[in-house]
N, C-alpha and C. Protein backbone atom coordinates (compact mmCIF):
# COMPACT_ATOMS: atom_id res chain seq x y z
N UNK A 1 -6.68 -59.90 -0.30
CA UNK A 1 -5.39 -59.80 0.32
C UNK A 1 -5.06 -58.34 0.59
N UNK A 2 -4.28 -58.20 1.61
CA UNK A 2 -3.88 -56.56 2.03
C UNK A 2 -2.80 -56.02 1.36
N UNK A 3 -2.95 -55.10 0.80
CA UNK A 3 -1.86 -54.28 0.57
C UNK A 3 0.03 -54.82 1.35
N UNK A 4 0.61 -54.87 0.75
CA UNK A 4 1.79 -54.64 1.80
C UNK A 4 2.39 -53.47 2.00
N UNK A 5 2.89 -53.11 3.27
CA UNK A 5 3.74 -52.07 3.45
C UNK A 5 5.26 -52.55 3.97
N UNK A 6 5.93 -51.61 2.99
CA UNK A 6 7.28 -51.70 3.70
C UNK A 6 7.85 -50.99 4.27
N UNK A 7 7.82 -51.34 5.52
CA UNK A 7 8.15 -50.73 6.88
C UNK A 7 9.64 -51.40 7.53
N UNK A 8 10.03 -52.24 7.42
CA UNK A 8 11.03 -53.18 7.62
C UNK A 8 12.43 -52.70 7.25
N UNK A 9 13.29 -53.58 7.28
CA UNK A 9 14.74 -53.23 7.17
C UNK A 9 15.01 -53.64 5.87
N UNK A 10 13.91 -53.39 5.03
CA UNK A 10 14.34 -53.68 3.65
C UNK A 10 13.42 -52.51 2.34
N UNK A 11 13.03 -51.84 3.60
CA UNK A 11 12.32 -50.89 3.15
C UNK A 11 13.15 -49.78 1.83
N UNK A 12 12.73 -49.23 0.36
CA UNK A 12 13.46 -48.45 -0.24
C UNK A 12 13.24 -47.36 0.27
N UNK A 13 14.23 -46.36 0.31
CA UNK A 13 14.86 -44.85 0.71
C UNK A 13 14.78 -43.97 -0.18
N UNK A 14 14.23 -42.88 -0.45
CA UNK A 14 14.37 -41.92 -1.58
C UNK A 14 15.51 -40.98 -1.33
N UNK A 15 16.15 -40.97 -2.27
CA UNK A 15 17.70 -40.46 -2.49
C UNK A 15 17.46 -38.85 -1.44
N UNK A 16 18.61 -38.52 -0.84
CA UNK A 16 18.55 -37.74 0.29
C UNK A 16 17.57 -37.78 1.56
N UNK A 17 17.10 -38.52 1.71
CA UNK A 17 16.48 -38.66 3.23
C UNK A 17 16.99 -39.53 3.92
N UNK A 18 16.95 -39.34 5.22
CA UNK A 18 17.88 -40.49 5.94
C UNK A 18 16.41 -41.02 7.55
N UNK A 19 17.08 -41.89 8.19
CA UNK A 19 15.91 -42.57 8.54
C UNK A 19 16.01 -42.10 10.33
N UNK A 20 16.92 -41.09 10.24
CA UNK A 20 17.27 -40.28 11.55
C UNK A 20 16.30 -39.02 11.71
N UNK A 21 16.83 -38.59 13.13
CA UNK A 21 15.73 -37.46 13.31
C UNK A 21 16.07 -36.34 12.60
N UNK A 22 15.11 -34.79 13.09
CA UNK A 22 15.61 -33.41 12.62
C UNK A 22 17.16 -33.15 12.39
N UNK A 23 18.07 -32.58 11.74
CA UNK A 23 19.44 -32.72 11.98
C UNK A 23 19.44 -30.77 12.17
N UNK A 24 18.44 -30.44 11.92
CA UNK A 24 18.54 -28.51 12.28
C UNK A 24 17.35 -27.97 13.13
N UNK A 25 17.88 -27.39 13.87
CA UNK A 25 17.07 -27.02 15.47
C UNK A 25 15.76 -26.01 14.70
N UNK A 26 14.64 -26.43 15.13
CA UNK A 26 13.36 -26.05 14.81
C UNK A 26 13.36 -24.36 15.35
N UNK A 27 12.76 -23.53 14.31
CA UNK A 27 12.98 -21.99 14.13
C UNK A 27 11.22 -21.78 14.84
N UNK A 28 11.17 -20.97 15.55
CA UNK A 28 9.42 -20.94 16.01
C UNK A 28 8.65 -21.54 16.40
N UNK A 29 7.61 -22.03 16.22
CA UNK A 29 7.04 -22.97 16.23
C UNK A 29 5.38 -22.94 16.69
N UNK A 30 4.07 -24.07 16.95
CA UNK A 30 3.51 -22.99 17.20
C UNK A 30 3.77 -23.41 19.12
N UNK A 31 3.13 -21.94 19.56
CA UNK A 31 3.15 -21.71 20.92
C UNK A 31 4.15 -21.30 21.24
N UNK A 32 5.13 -20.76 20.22
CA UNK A 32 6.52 -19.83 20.82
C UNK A 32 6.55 -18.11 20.45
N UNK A 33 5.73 -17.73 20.68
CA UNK A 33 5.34 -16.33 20.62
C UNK A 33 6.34 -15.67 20.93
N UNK A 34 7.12 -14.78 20.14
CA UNK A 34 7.71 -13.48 20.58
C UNK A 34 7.22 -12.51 20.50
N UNK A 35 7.33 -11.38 21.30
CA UNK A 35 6.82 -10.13 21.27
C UNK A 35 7.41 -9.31 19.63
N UNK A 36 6.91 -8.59 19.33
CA UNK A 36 7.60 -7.89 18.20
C UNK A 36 8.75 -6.81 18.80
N UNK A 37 8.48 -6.31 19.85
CA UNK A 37 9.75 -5.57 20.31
C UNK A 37 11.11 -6.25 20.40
N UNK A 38 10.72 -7.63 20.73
CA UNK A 38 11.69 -8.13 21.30
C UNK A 38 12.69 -8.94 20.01
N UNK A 39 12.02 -8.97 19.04
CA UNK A 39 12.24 -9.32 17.62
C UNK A 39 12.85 -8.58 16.85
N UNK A 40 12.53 -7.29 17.40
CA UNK A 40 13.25 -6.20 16.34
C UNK A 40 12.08 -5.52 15.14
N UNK A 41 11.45 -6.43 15.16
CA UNK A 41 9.81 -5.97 14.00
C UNK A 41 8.95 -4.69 14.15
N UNK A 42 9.29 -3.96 15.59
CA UNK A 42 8.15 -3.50 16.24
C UNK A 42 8.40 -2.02 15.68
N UNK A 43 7.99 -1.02 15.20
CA UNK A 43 7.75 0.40 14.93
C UNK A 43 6.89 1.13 15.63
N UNK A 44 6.87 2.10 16.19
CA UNK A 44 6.23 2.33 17.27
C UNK A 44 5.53 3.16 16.50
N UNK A 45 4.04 3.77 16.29
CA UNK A 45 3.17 4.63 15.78
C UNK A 45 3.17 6.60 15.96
N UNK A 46 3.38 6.54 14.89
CA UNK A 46 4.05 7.85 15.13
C UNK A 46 2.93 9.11 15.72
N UNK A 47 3.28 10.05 16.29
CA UNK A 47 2.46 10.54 17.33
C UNK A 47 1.63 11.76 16.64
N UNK A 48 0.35 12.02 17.10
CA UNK A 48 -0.48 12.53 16.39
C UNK A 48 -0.22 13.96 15.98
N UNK A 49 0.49 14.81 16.65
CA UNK A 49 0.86 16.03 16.84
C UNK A 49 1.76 16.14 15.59
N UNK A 50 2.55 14.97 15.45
CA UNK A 50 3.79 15.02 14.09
C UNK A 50 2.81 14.63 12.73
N UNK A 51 1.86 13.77 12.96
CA UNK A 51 0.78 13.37 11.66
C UNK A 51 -0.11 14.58 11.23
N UNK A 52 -0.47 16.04 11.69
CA UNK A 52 -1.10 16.78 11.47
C UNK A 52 -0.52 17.57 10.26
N UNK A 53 -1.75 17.89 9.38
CA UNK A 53 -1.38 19.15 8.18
C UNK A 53 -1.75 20.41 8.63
N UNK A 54 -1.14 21.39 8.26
CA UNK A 54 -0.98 22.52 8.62
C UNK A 54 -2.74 23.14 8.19
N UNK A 55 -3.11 24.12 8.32
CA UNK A 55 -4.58 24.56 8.33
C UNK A 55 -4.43 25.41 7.00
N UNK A 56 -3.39 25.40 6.10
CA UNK A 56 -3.22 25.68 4.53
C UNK A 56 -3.61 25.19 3.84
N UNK A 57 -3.11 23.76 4.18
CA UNK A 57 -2.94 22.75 3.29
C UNK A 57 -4.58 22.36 2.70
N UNK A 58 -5.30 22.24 3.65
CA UNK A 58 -7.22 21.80 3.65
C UNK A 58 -7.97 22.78 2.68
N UNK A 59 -7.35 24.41 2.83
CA UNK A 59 -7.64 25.42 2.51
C UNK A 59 -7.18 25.19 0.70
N UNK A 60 -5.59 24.92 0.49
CA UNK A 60 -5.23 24.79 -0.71
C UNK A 60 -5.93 23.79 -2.03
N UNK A 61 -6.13 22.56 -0.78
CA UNK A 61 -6.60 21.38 -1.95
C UNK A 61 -7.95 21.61 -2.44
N UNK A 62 -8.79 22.66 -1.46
CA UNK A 62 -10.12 23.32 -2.16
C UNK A 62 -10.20 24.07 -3.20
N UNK A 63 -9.08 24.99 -2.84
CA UNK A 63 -9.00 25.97 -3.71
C UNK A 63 -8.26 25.38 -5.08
N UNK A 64 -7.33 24.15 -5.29
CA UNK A 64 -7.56 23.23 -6.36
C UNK A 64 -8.67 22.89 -6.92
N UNK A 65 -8.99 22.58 -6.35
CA UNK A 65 -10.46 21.45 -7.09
C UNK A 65 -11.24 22.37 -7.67
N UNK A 66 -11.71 23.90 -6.64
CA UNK A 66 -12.59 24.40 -7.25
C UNK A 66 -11.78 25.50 -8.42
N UNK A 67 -10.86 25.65 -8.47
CA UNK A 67 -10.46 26.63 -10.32
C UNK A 67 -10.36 25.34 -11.15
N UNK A 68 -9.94 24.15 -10.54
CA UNK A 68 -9.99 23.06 -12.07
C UNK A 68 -11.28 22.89 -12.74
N UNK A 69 -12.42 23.31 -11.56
CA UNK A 69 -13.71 22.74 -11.83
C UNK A 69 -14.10 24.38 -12.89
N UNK A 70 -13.79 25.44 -12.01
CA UNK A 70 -14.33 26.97 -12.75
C UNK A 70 -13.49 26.99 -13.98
N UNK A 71 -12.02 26.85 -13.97
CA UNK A 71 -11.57 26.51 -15.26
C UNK A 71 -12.20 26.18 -16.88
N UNK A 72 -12.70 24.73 -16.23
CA UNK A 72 -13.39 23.92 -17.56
C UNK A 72 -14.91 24.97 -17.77
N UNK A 73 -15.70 25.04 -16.56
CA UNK A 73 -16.81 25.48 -16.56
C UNK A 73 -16.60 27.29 -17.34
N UNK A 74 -15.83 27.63 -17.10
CA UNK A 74 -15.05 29.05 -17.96
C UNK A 74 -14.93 29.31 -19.15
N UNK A 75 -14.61 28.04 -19.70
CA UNK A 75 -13.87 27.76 -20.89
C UNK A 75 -14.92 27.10 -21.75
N UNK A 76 -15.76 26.27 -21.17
CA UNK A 76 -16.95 25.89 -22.30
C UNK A 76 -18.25 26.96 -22.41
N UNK A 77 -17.85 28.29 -21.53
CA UNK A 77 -18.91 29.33 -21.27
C UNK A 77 -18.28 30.46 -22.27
N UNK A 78 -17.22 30.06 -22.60
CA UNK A 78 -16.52 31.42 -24.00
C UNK A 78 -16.08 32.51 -23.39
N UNK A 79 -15.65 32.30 -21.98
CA UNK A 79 -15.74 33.61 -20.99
C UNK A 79 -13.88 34.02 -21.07
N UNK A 80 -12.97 32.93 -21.21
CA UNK A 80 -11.80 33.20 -21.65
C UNK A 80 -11.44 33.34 -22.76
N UNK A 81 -10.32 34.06 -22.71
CA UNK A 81 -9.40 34.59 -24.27
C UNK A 81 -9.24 33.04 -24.95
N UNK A 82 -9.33 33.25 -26.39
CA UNK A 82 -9.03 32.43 -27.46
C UNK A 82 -10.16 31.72 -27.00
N UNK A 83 -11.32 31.99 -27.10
CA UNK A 83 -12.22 30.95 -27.40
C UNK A 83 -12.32 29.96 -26.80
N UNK A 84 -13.09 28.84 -27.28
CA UNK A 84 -13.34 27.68 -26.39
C UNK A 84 -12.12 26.82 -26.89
N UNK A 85 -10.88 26.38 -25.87
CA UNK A 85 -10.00 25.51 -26.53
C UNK A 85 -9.66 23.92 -25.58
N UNK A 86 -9.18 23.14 -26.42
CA UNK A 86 -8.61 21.92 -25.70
C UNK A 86 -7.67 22.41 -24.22
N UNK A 87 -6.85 23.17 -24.66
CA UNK A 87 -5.98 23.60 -23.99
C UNK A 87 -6.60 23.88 -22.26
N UNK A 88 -7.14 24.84 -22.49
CA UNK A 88 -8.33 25.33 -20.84
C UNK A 88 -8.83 24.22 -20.55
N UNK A 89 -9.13 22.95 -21.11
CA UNK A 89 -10.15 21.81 -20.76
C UNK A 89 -8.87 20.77 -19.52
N UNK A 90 -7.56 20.61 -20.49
CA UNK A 90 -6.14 20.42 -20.07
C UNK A 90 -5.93 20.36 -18.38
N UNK A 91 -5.80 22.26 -19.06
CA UNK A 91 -5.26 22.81 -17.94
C UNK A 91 -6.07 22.57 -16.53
N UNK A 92 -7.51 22.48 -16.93
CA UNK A 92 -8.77 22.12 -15.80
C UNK A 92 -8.29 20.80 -15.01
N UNK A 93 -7.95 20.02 -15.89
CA UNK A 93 -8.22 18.62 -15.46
C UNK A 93 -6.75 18.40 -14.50
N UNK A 94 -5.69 19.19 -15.25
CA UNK A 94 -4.66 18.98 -14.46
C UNK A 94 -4.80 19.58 -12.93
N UNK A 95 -4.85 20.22 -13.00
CA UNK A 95 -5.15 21.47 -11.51
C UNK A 95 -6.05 20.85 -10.74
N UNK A 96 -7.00 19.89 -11.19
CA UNK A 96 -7.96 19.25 -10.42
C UNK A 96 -7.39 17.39 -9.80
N UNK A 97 -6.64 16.88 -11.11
CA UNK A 97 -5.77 15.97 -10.26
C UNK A 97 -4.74 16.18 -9.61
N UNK A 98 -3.87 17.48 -9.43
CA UNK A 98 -3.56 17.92 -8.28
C UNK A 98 -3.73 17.70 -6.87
N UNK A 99 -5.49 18.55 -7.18
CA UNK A 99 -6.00 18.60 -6.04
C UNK A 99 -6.34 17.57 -5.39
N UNK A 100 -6.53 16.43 -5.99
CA UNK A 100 -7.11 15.12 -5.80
C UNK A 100 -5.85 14.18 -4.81
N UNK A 101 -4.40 14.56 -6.10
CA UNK A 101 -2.92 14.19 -5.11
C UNK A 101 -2.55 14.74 -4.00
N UNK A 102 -3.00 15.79 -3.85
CA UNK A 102 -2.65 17.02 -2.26
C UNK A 102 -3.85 16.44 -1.80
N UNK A 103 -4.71 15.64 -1.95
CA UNK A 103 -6.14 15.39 -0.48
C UNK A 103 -6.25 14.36 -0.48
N UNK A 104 -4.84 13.61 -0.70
CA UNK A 104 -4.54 11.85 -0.20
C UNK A 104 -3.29 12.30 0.84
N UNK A 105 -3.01 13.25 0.79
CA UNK A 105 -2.04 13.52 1.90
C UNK A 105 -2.25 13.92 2.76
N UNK A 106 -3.34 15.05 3.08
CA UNK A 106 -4.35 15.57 3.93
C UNK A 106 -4.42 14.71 4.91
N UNK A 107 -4.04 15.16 6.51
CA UNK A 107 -4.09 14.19 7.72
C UNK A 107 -5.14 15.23 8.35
């Protein structure tokens, strides 16, 4: 025997649905393309002349990296005051993630 379905006028309803159409006007959809300008979404790409770093800046983040690097290399060579210390090892590493934060900005 088949299954029954109730499809009929005696069919049960689950509490809040009703047996009418959409009652709120459909937002998009597919094949309704808006432009993003026209949406308000759109940001226009900012122009290359304003994205440039100055010819310091390339110059600076080198000259980071390489005293963080002569720093440590200084300091485990006994070539600075007070001996070989934590402190110079520190100071290396900081000056070198510096340099690392100034050459993610680098355009």
């Amino acid at each position: 025997m088949a299954p029954k379905t109730s499809s009929g006028p005696g069919r049960a309803q689950r509490k809040g649905t009703s047996t009418k159409g959409r009652t709120t006007a459909r937002s998009g959809g597919v094949g309704r393309y808006t432009a993003p300008e026209q949406s308000g979404k759109y940001t226009p790409p900012v122009p290359r002349n304003v994205r440039k770093s100055p010819r310091w800046f390339g110059l600076l983040v080198l000259a980071l990296l390489l005293a963080g690097v002569l720093l440590i290399l200084l300091n485990y060579l006994s070539v600075l005051p007070g001996s070989v210390s934590a402190w110079y090892l520190v100071g290396g590493l900081v000056v070198i993630f510096v340099g690392f934060v100034l050459a993610t900005r680098y355009r």
